[in-house]
N, C-alpha and C. Protein backbone atom coordinates (compact mmCIF):
# COMPACT_ATOMS: atom_id res chain seq x y z
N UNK A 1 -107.64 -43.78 -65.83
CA UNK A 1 -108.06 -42.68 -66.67
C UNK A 1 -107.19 -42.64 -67.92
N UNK A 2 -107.66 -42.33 -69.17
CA UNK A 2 -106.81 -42.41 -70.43
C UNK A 2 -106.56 -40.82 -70.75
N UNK A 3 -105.32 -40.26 -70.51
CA UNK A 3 -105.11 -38.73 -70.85
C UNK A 3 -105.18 -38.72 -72.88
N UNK A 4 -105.27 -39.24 -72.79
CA UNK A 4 -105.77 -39.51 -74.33
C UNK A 4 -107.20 -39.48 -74.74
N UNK A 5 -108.07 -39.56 -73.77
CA UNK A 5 -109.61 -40.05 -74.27
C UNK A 5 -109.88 -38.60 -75.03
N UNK A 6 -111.28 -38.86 -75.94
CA UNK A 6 -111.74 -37.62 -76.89
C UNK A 6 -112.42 -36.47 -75.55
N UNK A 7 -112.75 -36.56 -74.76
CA UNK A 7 -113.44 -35.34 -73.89
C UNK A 7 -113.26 -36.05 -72.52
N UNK A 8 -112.96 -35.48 -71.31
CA UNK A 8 -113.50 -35.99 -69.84
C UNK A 8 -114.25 -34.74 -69.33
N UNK A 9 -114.98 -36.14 -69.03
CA UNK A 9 -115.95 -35.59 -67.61
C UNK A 9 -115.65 -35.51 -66.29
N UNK A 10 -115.47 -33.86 -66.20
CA UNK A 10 -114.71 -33.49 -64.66
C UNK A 10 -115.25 -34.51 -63.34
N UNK A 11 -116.73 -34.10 -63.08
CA UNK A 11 -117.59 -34.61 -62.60
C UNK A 11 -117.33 -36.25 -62.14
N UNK A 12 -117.10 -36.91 -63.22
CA UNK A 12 -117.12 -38.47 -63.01
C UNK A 12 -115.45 -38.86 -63.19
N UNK A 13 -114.40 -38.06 -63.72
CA UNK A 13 -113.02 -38.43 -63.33
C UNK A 13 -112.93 -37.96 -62.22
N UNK A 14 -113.46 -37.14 -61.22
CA UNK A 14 -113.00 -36.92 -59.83
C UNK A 14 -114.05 -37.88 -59.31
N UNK A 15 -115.00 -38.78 -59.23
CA UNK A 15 -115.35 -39.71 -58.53
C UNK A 15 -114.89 -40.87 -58.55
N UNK A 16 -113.77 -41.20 -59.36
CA UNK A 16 -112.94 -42.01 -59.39
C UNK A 16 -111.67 -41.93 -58.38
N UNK A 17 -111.43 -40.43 -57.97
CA UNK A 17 -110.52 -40.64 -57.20
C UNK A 17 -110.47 -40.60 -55.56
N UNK A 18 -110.01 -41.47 -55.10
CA UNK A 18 -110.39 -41.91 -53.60
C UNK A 18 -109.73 -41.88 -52.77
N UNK A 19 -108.14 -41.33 -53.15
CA UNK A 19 -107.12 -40.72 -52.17
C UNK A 19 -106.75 -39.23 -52.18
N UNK A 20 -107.10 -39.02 -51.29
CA UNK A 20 -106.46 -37.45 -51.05
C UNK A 20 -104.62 -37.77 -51.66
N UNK A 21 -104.38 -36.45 -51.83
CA UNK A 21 -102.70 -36.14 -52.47
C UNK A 21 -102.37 -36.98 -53.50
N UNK A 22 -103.14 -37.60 -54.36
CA UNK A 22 -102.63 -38.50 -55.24
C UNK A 22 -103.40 -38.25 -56.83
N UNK A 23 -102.38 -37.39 -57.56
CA UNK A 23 -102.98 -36.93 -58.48
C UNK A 23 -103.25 -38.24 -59.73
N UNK A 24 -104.52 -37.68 -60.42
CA UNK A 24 -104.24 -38.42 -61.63
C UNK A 24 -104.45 -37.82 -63.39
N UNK A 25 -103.34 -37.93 -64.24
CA UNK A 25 -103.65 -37.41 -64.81
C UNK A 25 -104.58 -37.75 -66.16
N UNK A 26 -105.61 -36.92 -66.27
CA UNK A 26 -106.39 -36.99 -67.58
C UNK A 26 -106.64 -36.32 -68.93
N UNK A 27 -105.44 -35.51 -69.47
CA UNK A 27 -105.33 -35.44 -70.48
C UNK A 27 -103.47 -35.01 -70.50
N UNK A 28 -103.58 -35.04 -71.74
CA UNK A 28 -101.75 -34.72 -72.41
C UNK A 28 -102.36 -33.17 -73.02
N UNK A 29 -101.90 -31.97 -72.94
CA UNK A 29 -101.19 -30.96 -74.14
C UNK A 29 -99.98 -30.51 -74.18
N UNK A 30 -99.57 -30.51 -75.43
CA UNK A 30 -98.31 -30.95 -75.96
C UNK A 30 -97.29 -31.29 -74.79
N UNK A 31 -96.38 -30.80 -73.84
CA UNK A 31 -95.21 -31.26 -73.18
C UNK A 31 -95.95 -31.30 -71.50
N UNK A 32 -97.63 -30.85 -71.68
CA UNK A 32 -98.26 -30.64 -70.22
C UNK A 32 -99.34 -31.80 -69.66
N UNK A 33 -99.02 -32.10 -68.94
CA UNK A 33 -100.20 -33.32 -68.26
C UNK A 33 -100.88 -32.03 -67.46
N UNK A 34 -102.58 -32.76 -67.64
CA UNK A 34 -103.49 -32.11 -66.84
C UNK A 34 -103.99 -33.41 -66.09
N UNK A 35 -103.76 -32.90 -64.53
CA UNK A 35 -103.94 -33.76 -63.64
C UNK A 35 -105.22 -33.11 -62.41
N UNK A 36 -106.05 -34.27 -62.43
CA UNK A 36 -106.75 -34.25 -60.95
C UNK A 36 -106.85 -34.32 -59.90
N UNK A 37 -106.86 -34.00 -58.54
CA UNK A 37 -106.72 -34.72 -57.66
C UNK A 37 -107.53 -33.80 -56.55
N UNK A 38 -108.06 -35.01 -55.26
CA UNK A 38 -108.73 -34.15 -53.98
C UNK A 38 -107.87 -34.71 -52.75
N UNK A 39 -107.83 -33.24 -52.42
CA UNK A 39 -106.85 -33.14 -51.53
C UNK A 39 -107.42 -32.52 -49.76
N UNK A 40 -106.51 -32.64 -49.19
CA UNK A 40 -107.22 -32.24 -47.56
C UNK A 40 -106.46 -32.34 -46.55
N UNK A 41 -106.12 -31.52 -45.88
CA UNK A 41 -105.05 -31.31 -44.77
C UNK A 41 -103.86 -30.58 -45.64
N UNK A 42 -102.65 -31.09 -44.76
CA UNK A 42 -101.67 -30.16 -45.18
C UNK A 42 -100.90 -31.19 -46.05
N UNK A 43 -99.95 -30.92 -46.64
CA UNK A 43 -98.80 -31.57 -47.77
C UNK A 43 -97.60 -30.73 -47.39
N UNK A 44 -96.69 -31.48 -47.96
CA UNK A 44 -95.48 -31.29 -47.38
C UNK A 44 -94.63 -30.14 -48.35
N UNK A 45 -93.96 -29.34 -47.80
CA UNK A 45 -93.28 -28.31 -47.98
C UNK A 45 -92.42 -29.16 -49.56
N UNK A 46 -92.57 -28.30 -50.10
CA UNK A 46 -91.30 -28.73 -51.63
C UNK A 46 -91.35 -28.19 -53.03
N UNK A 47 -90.33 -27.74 -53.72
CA UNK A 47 -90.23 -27.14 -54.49
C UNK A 47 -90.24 -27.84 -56.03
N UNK A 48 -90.34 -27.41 -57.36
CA UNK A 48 -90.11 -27.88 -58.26
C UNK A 48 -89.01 -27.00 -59.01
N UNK A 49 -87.64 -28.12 -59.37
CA UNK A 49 -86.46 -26.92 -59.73
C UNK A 49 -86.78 -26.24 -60.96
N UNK A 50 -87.15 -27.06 -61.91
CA UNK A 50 -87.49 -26.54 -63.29
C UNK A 50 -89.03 -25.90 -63.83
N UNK A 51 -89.50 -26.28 -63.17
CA UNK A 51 -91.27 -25.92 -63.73
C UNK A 51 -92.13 -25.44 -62.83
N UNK A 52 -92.80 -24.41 -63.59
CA UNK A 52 -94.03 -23.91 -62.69
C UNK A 52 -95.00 -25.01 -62.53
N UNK A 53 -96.26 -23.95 -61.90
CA UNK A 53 -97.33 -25.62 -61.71
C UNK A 53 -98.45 -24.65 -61.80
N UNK A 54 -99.63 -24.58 -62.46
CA UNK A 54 -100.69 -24.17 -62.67
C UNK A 54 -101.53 -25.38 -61.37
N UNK A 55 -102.22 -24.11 -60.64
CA UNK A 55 -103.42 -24.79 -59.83
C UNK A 55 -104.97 -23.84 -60.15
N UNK A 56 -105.69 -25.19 -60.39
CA UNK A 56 -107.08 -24.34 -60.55
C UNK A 56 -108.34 -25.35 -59.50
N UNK A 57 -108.52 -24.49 -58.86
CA UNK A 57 -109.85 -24.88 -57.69
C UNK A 57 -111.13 -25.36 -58.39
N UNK A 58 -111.19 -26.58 -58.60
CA UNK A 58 -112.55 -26.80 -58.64
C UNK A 58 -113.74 -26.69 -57.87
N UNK A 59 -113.34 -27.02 -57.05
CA UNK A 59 -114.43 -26.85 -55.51
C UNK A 59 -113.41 -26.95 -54.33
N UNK A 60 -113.99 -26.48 -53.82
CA UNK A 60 -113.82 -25.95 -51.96
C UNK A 60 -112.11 -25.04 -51.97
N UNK A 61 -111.88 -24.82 -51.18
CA UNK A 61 -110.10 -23.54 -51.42
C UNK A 61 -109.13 -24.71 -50.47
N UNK A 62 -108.15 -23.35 -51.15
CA UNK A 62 -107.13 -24.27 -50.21
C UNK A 62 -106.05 -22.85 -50.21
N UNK A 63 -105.18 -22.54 -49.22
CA UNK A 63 -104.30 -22.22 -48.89
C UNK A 63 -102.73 -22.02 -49.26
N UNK A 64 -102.14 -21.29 -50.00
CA UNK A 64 -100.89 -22.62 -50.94
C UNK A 64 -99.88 -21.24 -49.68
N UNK A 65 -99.33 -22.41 -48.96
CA UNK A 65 -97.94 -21.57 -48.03
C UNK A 65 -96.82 -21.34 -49.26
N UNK A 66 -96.14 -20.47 -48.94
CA UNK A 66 -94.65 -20.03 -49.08
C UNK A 66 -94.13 -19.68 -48.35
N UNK A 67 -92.65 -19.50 -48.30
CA UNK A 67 -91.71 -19.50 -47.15
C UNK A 67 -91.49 -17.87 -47.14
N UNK A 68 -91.68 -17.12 -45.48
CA UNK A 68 -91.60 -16.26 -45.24
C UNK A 68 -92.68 -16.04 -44.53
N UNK A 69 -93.52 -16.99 -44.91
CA UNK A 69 -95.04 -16.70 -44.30
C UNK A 69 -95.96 -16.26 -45.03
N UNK A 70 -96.24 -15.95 -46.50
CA UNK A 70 -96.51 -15.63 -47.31
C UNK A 70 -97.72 -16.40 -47.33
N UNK A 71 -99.36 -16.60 -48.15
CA UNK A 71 -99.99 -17.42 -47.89
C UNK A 71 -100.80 -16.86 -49.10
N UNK A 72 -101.34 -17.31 -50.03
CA UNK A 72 -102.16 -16.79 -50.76
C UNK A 72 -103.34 -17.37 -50.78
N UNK A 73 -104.94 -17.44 -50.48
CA UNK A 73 -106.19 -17.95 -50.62
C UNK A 73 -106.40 -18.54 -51.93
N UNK A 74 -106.75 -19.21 -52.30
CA UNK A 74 -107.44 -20.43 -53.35
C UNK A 74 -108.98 -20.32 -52.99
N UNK A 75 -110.08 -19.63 -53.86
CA UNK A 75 -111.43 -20.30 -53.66
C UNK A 75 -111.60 -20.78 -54.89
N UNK A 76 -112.46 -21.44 -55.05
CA UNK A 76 -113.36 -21.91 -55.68
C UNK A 76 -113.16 -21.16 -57.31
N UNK A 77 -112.83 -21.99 -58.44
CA UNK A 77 -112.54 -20.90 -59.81
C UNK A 77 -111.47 -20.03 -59.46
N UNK A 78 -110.77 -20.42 -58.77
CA UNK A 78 -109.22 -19.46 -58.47
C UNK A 78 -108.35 -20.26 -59.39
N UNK A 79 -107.22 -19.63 -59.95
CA UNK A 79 -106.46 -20.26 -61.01
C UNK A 79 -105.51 -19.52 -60.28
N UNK A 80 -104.02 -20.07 -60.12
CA UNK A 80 -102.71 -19.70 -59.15
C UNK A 80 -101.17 -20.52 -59.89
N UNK A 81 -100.23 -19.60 -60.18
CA UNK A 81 -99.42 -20.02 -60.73
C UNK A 81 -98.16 -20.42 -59.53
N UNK A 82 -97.60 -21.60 -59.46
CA UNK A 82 -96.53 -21.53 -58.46
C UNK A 82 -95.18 -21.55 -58.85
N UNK A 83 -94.44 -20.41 -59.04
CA UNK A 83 -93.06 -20.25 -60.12
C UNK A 83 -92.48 -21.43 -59.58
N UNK A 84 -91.37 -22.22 -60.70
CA UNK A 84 -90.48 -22.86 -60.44
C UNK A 84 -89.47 -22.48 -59.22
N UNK A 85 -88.93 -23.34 -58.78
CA UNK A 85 -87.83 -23.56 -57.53
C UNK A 85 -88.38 -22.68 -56.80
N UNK A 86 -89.93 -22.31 -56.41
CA UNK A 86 -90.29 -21.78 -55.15
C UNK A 86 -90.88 -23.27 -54.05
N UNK A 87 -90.14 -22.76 -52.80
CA UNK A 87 -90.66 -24.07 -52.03
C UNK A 87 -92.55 -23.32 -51.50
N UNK A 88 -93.22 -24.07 -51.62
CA UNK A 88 -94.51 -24.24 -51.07
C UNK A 88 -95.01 -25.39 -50.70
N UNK A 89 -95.96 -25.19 -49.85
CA UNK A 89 -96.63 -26.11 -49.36
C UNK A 89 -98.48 -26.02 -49.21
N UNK A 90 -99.20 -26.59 -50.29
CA UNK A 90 -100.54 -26.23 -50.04
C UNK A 90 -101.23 -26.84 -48.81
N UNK A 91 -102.51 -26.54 -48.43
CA UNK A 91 -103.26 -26.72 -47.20
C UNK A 91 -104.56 -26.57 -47.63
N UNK A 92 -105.49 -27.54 -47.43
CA UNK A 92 -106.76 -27.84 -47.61
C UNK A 92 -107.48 -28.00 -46.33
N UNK A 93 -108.29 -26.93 -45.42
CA UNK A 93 -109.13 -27.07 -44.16
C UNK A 93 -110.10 -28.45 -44.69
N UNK A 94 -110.90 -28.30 -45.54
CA UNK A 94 -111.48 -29.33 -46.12
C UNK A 94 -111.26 -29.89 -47.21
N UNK A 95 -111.89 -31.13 -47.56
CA UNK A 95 -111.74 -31.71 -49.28
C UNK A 95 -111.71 -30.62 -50.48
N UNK A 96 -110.99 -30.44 -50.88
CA UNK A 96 -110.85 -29.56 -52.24
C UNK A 96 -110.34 -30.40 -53.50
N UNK A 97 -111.14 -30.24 -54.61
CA UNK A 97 -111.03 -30.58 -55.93
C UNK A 97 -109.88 -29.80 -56.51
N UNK A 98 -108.80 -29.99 -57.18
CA UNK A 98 -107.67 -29.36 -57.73
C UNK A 98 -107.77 -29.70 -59.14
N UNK A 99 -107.08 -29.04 -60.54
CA UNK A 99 -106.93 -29.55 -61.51
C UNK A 99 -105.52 -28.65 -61.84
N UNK A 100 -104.45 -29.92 -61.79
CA UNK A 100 -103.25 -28.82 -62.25
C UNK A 100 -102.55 -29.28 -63.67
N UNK A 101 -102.02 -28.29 -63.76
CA UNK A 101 -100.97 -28.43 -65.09
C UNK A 101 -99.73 -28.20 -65.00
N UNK A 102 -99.13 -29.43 -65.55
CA UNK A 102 -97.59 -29.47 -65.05
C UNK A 102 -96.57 -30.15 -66.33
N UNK A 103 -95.52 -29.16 -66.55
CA UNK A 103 -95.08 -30.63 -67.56
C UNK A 103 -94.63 -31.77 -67.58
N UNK A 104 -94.70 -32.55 -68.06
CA UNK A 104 -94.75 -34.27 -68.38
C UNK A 104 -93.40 -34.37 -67.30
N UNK A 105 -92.02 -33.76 -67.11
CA UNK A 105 -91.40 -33.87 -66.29
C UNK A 105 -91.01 -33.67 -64.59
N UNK A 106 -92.10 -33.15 -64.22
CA UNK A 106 -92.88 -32.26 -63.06
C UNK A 106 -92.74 -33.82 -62.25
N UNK A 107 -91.84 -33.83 -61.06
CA UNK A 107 -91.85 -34.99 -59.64
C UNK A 107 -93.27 -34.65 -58.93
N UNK A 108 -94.01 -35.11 -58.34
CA UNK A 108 -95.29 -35.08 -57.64
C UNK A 108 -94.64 -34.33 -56.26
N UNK A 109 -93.82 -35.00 -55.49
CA UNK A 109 -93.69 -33.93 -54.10
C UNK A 109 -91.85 -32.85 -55.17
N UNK A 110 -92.00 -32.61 -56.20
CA UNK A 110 -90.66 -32.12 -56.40
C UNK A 110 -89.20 -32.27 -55.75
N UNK A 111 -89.05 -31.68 -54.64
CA UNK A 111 -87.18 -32.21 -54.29
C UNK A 111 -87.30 -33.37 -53.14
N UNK A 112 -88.47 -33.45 -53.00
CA UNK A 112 -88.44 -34.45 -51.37
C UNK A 112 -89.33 -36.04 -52.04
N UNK A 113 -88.84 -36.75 -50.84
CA UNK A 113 -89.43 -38.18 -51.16
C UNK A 113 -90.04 -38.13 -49.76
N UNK A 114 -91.45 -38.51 -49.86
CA UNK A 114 -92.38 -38.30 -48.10
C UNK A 114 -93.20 -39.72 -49.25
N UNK A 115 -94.33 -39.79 -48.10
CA UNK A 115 -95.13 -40.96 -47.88
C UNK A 115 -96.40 -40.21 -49.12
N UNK A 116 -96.42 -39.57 -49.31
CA UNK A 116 -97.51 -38.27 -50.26
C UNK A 116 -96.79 -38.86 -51.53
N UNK A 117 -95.74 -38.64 -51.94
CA UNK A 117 -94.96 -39.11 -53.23
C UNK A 117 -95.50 -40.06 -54.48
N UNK A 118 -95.76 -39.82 -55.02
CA UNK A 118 -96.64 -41.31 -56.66
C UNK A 118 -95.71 -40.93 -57.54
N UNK A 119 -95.35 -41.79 -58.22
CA UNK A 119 -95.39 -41.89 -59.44
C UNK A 119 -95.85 -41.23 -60.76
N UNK A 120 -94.81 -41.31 -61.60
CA UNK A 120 -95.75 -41.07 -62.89
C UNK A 120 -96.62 -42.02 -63.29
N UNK A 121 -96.32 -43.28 -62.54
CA UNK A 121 -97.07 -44.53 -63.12
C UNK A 121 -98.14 -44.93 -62.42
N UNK A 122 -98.17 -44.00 -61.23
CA UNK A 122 -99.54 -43.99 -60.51
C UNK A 122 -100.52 -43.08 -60.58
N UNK A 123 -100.00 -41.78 -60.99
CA UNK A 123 -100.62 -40.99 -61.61
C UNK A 123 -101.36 -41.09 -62.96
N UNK A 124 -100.80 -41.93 -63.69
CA UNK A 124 -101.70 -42.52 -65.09
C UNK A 124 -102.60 -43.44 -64.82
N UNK A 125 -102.67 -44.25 -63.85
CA UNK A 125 -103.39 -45.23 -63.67
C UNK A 125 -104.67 -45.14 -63.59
């Protein structure tokens, strides 16, 4: 995907992607990558020290845990901010379409290294 191209098509950049937890991103604004990805089951608990993370539901919900037990619903056109250095962990019962925004410095699992983990250089790809 080129985060540079003149317009994407939601539609046909998410049929490109064929792994759950593995975002990719398709456009740059200014210091923020907007990234895609479909996701399903659970992901692993982890925080980001410096940056929030914008999540917006394209299709189907998802669950985003916080510690305490805290749990907030994601449907469908839900937009959810996750403050910096909060640990969470999202949860998808089924395939859910995500589109997040994160800045260009944003780790994919934030403080942990698990098997879920990419790259920035897999994420552009």
């Amino acid at each position: 995907m080129n985060p540079f191209a003149e317009s994407v098509n939601l539609e046909a950049a998410f049929a490109t992607i064929t792994e759950h937890w593995s975002p990719k991103v398709v456009a740059q604004v200014n210091d923020q990558y907007v990234k895609l990805a479909k996701i399903q089951g659970e992901f692993t608990w982890h925080s980001h020290e410096h940056e929030d993370e914008l999540f917006f539901i394209v299709r189907g919900s998802l669950a985003m845990h916080y510690e305490g037990n805290k749990v907030v619903q994601l449907n469908q056109g839900s937009l959810h901010v996750v403050p910096r250095a909060t640990q969470h962990k999202p949860v998808a019962e089924q395939e859910c379409w995500i589109m997040l925004i994160e800045t260009v410095t944003t780790k994919h699992t934030g403080d942990v290294d698990t098997p879920y983990t990419k790259t920035l250089e897999q994420q552009l790809a």
